[in-house]
N, C-alpha and C. Protein backbone atom coordinates (compact mmCIF):
# COMPACT_ATOMS: atom_id res chain seq x y z
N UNK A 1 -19.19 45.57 90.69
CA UNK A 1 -17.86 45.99 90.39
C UNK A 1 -17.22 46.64 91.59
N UNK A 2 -18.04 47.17 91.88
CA UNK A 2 -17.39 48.36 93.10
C UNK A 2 -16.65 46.96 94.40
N UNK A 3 -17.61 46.05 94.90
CA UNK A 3 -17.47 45.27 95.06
C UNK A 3 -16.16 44.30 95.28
N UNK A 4 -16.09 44.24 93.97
CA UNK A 4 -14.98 43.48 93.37
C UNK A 4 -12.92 44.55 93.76
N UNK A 5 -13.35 45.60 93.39
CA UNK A 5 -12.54 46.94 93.64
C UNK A 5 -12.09 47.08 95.50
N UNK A 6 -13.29 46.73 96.12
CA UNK A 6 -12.96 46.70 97.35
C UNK A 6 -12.29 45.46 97.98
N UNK A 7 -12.69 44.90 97.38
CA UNK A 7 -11.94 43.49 97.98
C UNK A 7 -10.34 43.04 97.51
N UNK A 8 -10.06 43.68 96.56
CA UNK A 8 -8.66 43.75 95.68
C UNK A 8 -8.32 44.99 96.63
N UNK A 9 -8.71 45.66 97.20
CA UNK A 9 -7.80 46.71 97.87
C UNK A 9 -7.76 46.05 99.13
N UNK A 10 -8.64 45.65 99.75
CA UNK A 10 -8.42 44.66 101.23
C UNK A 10 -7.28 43.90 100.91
N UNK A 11 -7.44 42.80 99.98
CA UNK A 11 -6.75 41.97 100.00
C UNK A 11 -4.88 42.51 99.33
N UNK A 12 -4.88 43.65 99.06
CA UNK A 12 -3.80 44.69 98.88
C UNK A 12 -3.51 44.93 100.13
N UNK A 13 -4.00 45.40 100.91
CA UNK A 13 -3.66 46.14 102.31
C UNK A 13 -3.05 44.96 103.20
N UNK A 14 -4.33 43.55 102.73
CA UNK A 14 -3.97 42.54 103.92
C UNK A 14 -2.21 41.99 103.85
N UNK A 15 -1.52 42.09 102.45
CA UNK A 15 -0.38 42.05 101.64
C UNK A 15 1.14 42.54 102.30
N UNK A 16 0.16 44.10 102.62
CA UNK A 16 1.29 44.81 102.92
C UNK A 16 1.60 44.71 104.40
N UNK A 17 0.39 44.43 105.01
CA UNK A 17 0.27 43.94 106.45
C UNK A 17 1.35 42.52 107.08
N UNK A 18 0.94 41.90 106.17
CA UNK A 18 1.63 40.52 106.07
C UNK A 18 3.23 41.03 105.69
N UNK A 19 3.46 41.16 104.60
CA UNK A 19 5.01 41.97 104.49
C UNK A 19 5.56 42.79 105.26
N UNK A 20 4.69 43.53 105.99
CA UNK A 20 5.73 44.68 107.31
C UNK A 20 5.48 43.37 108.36
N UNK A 21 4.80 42.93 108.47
CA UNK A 21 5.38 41.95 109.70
C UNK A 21 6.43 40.87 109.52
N UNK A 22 6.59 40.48 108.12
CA UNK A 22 7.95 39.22 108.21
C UNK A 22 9.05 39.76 107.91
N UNK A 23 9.07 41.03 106.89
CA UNK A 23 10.43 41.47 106.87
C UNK A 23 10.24 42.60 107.96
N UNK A 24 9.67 43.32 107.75
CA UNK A 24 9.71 45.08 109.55
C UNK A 24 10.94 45.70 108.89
N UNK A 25 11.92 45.83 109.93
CA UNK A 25 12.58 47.08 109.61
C UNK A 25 13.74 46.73 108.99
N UNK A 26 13.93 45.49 108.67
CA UNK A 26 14.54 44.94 107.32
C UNK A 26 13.71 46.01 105.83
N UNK A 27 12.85 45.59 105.53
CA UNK A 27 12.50 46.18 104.11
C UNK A 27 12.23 47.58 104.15
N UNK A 28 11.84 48.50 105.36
CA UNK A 28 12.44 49.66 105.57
C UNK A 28 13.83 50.38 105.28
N UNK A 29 14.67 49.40 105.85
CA UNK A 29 15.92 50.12 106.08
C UNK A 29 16.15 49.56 104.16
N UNK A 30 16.02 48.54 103.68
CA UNK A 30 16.46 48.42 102.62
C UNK A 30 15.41 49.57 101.39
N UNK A 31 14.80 49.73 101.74
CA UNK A 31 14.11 50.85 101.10
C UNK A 31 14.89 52.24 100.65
N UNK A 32 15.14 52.39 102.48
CA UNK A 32 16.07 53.76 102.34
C UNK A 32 17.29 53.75 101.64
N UNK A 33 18.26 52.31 102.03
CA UNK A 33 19.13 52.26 100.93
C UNK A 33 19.46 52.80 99.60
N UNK A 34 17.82 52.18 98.94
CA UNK A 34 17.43 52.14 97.38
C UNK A 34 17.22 53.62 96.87
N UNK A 35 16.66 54.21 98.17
CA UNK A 35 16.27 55.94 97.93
C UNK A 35 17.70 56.45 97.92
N UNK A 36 18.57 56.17 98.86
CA UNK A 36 19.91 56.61 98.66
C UNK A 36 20.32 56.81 97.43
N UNK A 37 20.70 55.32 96.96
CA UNK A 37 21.49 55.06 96.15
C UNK A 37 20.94 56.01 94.29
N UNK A 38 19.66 55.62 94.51
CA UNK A 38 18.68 56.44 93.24
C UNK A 38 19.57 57.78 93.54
N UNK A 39 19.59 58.81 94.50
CA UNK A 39 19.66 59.71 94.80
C UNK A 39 21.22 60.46 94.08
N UNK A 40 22.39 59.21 94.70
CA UNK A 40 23.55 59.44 94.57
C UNK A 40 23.27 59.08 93.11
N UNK A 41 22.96 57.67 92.47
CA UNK A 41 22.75 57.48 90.87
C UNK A 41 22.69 58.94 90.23
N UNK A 42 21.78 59.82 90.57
CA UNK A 42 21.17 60.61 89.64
C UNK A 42 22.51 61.64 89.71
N UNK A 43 22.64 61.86 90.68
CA UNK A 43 23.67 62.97 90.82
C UNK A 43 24.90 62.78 90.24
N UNK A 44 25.52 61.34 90.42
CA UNK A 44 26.58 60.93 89.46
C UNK A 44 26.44 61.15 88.11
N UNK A 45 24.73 60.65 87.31
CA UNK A 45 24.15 61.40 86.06
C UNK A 45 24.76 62.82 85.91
N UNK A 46 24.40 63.38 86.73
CA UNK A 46 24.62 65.05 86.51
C UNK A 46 26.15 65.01 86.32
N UNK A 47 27.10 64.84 87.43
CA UNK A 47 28.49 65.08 86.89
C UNK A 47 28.89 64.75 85.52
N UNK A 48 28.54 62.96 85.31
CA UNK A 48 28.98 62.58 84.11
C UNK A 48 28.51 63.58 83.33
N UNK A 49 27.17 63.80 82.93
CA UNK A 49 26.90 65.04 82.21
C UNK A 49 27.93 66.39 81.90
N UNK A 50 27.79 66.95 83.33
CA UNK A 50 28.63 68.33 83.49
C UNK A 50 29.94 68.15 82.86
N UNK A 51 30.59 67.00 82.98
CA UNK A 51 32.04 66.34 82.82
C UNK A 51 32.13 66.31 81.41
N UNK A 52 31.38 65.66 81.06
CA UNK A 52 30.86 65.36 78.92
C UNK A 52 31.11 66.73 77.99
N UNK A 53 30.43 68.11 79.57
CA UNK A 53 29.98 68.85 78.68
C UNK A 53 31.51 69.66 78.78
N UNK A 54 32.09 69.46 80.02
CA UNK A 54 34.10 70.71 79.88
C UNK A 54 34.08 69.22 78.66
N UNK A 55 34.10 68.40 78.87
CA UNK A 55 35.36 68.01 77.89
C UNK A 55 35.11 68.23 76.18
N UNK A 56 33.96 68.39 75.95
CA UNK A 56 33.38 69.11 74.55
C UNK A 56 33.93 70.32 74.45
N UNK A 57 33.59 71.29 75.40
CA UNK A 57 34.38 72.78 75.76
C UNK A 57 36.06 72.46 75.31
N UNK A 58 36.55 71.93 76.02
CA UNK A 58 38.22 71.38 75.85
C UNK A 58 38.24 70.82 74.62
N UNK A 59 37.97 70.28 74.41
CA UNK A 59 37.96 69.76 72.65
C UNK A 59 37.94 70.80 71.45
N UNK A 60 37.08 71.46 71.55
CA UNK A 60 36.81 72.77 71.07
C UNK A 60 38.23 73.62 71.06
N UNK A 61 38.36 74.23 72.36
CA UNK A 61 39.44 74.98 72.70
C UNK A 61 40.57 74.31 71.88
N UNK A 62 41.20 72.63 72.06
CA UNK A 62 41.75 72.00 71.57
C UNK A 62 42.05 72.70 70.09
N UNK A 63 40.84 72.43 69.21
CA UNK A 63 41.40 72.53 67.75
C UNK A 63 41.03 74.21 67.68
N UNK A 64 40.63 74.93 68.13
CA UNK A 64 40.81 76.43 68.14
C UNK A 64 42.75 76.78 68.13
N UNK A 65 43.17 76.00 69.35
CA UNK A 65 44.41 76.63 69.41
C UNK A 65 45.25 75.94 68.15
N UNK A 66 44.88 74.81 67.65
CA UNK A 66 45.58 74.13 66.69
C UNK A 66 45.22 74.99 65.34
N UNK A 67 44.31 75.20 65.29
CA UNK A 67 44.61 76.37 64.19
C UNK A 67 44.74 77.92 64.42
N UNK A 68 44.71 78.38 65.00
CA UNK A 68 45.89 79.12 65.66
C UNK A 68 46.84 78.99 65.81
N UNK A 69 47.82 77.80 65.98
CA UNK A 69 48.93 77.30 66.24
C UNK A 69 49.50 77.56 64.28
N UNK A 70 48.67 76.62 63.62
CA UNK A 70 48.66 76.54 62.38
C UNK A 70 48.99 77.69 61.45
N UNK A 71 48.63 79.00 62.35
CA UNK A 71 48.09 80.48 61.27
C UNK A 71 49.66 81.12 61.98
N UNK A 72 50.02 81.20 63.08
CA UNK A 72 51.10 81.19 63.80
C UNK A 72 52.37 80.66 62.77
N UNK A 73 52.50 79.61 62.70
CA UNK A 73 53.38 78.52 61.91
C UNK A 73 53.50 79.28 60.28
N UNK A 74 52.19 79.51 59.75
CA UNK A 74 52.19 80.42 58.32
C UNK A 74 52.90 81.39 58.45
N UNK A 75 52.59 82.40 59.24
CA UNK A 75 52.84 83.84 59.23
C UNK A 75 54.67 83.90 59.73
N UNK A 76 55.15 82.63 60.67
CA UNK A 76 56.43 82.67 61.08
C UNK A 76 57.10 82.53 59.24
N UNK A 77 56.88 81.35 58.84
CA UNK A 77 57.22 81.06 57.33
C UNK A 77 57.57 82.77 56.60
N UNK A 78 56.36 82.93 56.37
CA UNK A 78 56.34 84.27 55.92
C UNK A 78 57.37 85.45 56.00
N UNK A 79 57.40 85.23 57.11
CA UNK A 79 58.30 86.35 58.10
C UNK A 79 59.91 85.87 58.16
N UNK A 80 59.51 84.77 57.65
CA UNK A 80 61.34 84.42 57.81
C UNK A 80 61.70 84.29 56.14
N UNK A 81 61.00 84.12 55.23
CA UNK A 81 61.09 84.83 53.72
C UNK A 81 61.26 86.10 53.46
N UNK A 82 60.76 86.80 54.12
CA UNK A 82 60.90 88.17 54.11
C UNK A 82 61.98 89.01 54.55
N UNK A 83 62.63 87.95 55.91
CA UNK A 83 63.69 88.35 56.63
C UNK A 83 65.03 87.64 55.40
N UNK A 84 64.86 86.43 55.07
CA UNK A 84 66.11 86.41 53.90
C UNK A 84 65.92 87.28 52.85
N UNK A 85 65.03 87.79 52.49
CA UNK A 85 64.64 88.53 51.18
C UNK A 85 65.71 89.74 51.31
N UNK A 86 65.30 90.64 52.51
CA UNK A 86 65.58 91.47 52.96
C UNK A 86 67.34 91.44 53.15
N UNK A 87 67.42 90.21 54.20
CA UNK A 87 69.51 90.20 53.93
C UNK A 87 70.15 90.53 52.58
N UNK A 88 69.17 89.31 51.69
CA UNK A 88 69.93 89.04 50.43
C UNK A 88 70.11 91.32 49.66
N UNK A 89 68.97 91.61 50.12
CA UNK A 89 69.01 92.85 49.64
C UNK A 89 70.16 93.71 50.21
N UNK A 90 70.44 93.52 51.60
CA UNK A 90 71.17 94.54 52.33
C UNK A 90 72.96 93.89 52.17
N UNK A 91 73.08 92.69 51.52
CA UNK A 91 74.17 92.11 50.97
C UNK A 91 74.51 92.64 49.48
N UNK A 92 73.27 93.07 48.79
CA UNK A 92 73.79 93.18 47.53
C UNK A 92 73.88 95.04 47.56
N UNK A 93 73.26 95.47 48.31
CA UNK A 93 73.53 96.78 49.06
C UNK A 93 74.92 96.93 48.94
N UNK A 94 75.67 96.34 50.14
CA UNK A 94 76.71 96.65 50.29
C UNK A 94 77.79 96.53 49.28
N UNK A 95 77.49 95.04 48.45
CA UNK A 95 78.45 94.96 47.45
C UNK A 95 78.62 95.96 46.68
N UNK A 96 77.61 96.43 46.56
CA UNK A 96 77.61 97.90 45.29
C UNK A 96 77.61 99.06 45.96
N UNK A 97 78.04 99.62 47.15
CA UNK A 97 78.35 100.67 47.62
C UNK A 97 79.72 100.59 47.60
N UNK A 98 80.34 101.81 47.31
CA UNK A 98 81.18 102.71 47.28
C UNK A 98 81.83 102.86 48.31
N UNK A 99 83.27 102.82 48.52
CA UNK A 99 83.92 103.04 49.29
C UNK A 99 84.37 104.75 49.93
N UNK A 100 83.69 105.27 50.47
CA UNK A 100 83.98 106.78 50.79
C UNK A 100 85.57 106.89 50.49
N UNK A 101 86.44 105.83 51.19
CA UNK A 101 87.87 106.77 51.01
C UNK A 101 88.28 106.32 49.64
N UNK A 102 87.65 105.93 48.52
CA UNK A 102 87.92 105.47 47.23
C UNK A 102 87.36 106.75 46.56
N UNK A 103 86.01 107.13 46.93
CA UNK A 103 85.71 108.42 46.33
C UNK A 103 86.78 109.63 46.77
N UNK A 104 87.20 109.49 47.74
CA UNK A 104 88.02 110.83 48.58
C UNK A 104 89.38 110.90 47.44
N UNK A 105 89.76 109.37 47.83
CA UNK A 105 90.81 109.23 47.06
C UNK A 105 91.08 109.70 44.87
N UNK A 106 89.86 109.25 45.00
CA UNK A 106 89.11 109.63 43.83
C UNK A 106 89.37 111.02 42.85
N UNK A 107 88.83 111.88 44.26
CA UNK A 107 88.98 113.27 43.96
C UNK A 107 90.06 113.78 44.15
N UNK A 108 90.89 113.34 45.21
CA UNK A 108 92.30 113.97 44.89
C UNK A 108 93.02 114.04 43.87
N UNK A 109 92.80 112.22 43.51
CA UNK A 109 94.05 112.07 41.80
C UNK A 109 93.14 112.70 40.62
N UNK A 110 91.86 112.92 40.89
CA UNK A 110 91.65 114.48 39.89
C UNK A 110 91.62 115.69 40.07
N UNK A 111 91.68 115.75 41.46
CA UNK A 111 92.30 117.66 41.75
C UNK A 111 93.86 117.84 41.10
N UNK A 112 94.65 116.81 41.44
CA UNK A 112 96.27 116.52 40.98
C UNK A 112 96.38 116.86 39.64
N UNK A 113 95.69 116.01 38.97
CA UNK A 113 95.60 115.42 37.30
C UNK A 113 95.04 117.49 36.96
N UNK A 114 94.11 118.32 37.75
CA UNK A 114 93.39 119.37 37.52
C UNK A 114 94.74 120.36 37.47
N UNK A 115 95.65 119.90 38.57
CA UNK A 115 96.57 121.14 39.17
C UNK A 115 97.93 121.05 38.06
N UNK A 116 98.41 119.89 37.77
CA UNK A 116 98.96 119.65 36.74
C UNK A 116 98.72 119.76 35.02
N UNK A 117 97.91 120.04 34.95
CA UNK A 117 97.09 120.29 33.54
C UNK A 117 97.59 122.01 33.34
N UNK A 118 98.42 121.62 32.33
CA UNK A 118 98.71 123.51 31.78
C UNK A 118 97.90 124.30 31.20
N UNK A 119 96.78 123.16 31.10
CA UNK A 119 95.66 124.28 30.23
C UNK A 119 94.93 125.08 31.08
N UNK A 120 94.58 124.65 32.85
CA UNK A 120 93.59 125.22 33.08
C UNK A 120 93.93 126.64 33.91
């Protein structure tokens, strides 16, 4: 066996011997290429990654502000019911207030009606 093991590695070696001599610094240089390119591959991996992961973040943020936007939109509603509520009150206020120079006036034509009275 051992044998057998050695001669598959000769005839391995004799392989690679034969291959650096017909291609040489052809299959070198295309080697380094391949290491390149793996290199830049992986790293492009990583951005796409990093990139995947803001735009999940942004997505997020996305429907955060939309309901926020949403609770915003309620509470304006609210606030503008409250603000007619409130007119309609300070309208019916006024209708039913009293005219000061109607009261003034008021009291004179019964001080008059008082000063004219023979009884008092």
């Amino acid at each position: 066996m051992n044998k057998k093991t050695n001669g598959t590695q000769q005839s391995l070696g004799g392989l690679k011997e034969i291959r650096e001599i017909i291609f040489g610094e052809a299959l070198s240089t295309i080697q380094k290429q391949v290491d390149v390119l793996k290199a830049e591959n992986k790293e492009l991996k990583q951005n796409v990654k990093r990139h995947e992961n803001e735009i999940k973040k942004s997505a997020n943020l996305i429907v955060e502000l939309n309901e926020g936007l949403k609770s915003c939109n309620s509470n304006h509603l609210k606030l503008e019911k409250i603000v007619k509520s409130i007119e309609a009150d300070l309208k019916a206020l006024n209708l039913a207030k009293i005219d000061k120079n109607q009261i003034g006036q008021a009291f004179i034509e019964w001080g008059m009606k008082v000063k004219e009275d023979p009884t008092t």
